[in-house]
N, C-alpha and C. Protein backbone atom coordinates (compact mmCIF):
# COMPACT_ATOMS: atom_id res chain seq x y z
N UNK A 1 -20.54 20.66 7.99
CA UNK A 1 -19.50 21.54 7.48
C UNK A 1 -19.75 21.75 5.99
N UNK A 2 -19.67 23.10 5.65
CA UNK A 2 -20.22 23.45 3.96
C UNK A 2 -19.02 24.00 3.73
N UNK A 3 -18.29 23.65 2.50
CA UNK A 3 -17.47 24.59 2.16
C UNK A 3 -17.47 24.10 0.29
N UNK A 4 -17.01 25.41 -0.13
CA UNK A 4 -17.19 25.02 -1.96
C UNK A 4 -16.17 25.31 -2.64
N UNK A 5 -15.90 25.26 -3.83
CA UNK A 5 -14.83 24.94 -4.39
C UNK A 5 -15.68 25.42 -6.24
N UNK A 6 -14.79 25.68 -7.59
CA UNK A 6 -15.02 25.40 -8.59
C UNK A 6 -14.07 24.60 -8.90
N UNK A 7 -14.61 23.91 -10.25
CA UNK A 7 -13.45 23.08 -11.20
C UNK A 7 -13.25 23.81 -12.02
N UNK A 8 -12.18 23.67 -12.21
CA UNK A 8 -10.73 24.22 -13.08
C UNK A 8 -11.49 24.24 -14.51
N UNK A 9 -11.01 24.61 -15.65
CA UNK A 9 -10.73 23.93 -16.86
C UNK A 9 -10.05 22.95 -17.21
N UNK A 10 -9.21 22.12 -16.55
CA UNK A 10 -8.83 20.99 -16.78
C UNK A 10 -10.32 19.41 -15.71
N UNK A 11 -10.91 20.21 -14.71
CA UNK A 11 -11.49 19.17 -14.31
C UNK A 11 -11.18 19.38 -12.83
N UNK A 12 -10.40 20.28 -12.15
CA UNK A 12 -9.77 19.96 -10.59
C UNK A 12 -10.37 20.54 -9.70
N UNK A 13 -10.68 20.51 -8.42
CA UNK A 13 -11.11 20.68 -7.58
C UNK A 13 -10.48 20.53 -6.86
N UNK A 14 -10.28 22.22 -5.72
CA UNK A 14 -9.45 22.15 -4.57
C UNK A 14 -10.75 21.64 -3.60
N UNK A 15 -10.20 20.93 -2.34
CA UNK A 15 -10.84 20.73 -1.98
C UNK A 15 -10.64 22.11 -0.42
N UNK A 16 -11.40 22.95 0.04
CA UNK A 16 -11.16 23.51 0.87
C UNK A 16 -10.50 23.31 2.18
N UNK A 17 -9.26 24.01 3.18
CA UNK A 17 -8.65 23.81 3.48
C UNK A 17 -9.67 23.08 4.90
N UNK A 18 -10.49 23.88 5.06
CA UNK A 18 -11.04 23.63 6.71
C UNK A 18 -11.59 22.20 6.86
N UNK A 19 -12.30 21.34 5.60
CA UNK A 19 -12.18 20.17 5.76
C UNK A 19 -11.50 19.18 5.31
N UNK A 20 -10.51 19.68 4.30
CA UNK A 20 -9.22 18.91 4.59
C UNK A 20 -8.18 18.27 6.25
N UNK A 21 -8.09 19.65 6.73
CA UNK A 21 -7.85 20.00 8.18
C UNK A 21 -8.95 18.98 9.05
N UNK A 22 -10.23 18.78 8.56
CA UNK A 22 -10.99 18.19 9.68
C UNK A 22 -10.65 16.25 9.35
N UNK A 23 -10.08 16.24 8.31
CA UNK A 23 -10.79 14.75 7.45
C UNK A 23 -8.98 14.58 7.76
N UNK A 24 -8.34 15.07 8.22
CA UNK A 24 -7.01 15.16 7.97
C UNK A 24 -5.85 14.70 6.41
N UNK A 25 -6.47 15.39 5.84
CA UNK A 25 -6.30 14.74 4.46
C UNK A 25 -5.16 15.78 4.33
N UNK A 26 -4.03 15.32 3.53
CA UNK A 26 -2.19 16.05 3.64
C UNK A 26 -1.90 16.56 2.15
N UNK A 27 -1.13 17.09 1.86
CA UNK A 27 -0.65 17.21 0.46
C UNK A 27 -0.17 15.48 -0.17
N UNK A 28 -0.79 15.27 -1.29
CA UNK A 28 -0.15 14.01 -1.79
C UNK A 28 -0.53 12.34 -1.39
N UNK A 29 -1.70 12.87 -0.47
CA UNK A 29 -2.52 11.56 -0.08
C UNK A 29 -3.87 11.44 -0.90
N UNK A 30 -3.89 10.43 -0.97
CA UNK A 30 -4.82 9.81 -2.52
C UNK A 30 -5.72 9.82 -1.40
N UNK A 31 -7.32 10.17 -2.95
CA UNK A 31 -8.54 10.00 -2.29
C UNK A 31 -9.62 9.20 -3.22
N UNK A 32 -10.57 8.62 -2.97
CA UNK A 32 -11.45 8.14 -4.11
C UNK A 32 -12.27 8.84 -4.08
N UNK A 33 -12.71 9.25 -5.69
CA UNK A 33 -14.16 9.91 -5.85
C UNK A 33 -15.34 9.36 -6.52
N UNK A 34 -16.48 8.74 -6.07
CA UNK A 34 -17.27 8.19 -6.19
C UNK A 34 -18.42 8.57 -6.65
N UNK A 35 -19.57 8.15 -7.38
CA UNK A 35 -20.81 8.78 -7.67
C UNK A 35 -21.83 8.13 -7.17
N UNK A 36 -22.94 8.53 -5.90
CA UNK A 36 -23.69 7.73 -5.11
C UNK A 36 -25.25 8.52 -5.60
N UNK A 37 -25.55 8.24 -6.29
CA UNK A 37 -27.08 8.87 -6.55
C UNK A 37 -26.98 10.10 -7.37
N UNK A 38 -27.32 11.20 -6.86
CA UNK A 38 -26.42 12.23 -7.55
C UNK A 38 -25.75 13.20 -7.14
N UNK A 39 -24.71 12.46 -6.33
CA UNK A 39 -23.93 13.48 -5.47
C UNK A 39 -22.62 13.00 -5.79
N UNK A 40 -21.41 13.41 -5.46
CA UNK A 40 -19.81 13.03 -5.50
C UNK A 40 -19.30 12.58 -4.46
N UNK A 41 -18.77 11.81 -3.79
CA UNK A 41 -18.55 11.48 -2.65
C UNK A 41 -16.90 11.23 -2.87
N UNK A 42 -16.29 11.74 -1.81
CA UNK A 42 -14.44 11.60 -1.24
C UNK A 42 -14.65 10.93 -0.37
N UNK A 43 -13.78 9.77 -0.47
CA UNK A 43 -13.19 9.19 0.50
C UNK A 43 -11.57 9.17 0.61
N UNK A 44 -11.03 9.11 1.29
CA UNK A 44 -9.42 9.50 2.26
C UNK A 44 -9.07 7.40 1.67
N UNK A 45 -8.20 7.07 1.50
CA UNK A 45 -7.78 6.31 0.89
C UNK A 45 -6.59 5.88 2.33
N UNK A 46 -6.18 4.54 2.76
CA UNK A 46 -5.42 4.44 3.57
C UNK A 46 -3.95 4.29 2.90
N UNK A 47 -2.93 4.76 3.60
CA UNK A 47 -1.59 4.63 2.67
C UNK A 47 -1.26 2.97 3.28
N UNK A 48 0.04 2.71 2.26
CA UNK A 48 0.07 1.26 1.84
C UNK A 48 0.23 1.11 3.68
N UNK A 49 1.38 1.78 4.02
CA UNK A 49 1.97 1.44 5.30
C UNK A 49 1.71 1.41 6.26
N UNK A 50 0.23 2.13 5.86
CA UNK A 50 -0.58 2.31 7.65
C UNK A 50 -1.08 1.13 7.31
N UNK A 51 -1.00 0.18 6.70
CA UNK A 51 -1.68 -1.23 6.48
C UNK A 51 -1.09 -2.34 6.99
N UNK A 52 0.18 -1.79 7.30
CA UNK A 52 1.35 -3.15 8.12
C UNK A 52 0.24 -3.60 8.99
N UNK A 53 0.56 -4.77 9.11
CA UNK A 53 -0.23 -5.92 10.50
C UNK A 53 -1.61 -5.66 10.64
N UNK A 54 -2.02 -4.74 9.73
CA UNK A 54 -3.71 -5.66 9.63
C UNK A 54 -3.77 -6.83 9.32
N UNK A 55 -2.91 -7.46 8.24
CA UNK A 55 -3.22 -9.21 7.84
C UNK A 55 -2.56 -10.03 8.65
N UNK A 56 -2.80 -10.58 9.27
CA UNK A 56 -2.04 -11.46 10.25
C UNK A 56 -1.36 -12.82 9.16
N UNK A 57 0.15 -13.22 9.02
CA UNK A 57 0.42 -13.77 8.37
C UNK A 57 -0.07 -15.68 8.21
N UNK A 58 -0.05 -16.19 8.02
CA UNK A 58 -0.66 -17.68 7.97
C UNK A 58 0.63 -18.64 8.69
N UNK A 59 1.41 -18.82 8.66
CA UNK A 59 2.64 -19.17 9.62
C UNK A 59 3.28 -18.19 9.94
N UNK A 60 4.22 -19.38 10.95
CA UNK A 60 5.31 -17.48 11.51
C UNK A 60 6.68 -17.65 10.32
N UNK A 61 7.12 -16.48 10.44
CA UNK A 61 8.41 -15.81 9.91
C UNK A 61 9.03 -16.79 9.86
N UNK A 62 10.20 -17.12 8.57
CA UNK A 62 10.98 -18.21 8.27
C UNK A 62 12.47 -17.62 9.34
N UNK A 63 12.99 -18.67 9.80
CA UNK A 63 14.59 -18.30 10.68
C UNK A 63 15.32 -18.63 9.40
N UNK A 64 15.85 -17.35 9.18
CA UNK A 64 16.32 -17.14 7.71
C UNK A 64 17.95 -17.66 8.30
N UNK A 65 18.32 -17.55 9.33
CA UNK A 65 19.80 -18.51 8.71
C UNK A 65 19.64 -19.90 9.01
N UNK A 66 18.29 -20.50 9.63
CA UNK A 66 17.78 -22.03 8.74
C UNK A 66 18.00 -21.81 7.81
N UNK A 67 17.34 -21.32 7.28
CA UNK A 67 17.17 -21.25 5.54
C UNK A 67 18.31 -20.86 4.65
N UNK A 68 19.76 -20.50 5.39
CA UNK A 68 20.45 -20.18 4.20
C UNK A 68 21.40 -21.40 4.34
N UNK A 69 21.79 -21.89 5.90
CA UNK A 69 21.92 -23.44 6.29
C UNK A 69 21.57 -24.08 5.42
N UNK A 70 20.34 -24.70 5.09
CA UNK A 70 20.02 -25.47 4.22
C UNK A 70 20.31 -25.31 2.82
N UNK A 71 20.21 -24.13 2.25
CA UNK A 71 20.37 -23.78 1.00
C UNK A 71 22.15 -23.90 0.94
N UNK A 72 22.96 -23.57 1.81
CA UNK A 72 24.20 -24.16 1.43
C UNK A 72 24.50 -25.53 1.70
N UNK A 73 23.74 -26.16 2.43
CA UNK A 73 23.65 -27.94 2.49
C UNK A 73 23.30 -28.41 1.18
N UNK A 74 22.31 -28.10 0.69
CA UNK A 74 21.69 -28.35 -0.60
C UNK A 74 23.05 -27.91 -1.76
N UNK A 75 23.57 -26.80 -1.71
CA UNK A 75 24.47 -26.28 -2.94
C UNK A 75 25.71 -27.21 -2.80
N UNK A 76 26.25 -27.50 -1.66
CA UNK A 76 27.21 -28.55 -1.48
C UNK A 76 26.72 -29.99 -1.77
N UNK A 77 25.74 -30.64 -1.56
CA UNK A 77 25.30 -32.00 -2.40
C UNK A 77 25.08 -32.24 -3.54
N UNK A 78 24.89 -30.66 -4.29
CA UNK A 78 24.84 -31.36 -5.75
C UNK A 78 26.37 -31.12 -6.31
N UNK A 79 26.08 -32.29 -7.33
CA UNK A 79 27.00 -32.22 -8.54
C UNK A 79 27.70 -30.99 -9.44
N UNK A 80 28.75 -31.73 -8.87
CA UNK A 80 29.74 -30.28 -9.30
C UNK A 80 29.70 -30.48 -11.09
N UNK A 81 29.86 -29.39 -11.70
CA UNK A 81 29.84 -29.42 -13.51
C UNK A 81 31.22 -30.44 -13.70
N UNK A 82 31.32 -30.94 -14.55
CA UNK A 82 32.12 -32.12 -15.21
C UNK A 82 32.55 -33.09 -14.34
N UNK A 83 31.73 -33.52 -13.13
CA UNK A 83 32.33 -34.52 -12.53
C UNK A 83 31.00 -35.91 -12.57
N UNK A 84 31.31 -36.87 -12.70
CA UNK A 84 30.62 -38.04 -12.86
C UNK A 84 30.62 -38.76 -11.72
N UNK A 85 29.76 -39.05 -10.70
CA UNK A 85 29.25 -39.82 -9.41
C UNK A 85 28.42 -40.66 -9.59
């Protein structure tokens, strides 16, 4: 697929619609531009969210009303301000 483009006076480059359309690249999705020998190379950049659950976490998920259980067990054992035990 050939398609061309000029840069702006500021530096910009549209990139043409038909391989935008093929690369599925959207209004407002980041791309990297790279220099490989002597050519420019785009790459399509993944958004943060299409990234959910690629990392598989290292333990499982805390049971957060354990955790607030304890944290009010804990806030009730300590020492209240001006009292001496």
């Amino acid at each position: 697929m050939i398609g061309y483009s000029v840069v702006n006076i500021k530096g910009q480059v549209t990139i043409p619609s038909e391989i935008r359309k093929k690369l599925g690249v959207d209004p407002q999705d980041k791309v990297m531009i790279m220099k490989e020998d002597d050519k420019i190379v785009i790459h399509t950049l993944p958004d943060f969210f299409s990234l959910m659950g690629s990392v598989k976490p290292k333990s499982k998920p805390e049971d957060l009303k354990k955790m607030r259980r304890q944290f009010i067990d804990y806030l009730s054992s300590r020492k209240k301000p001006g009292t001496h035990k």
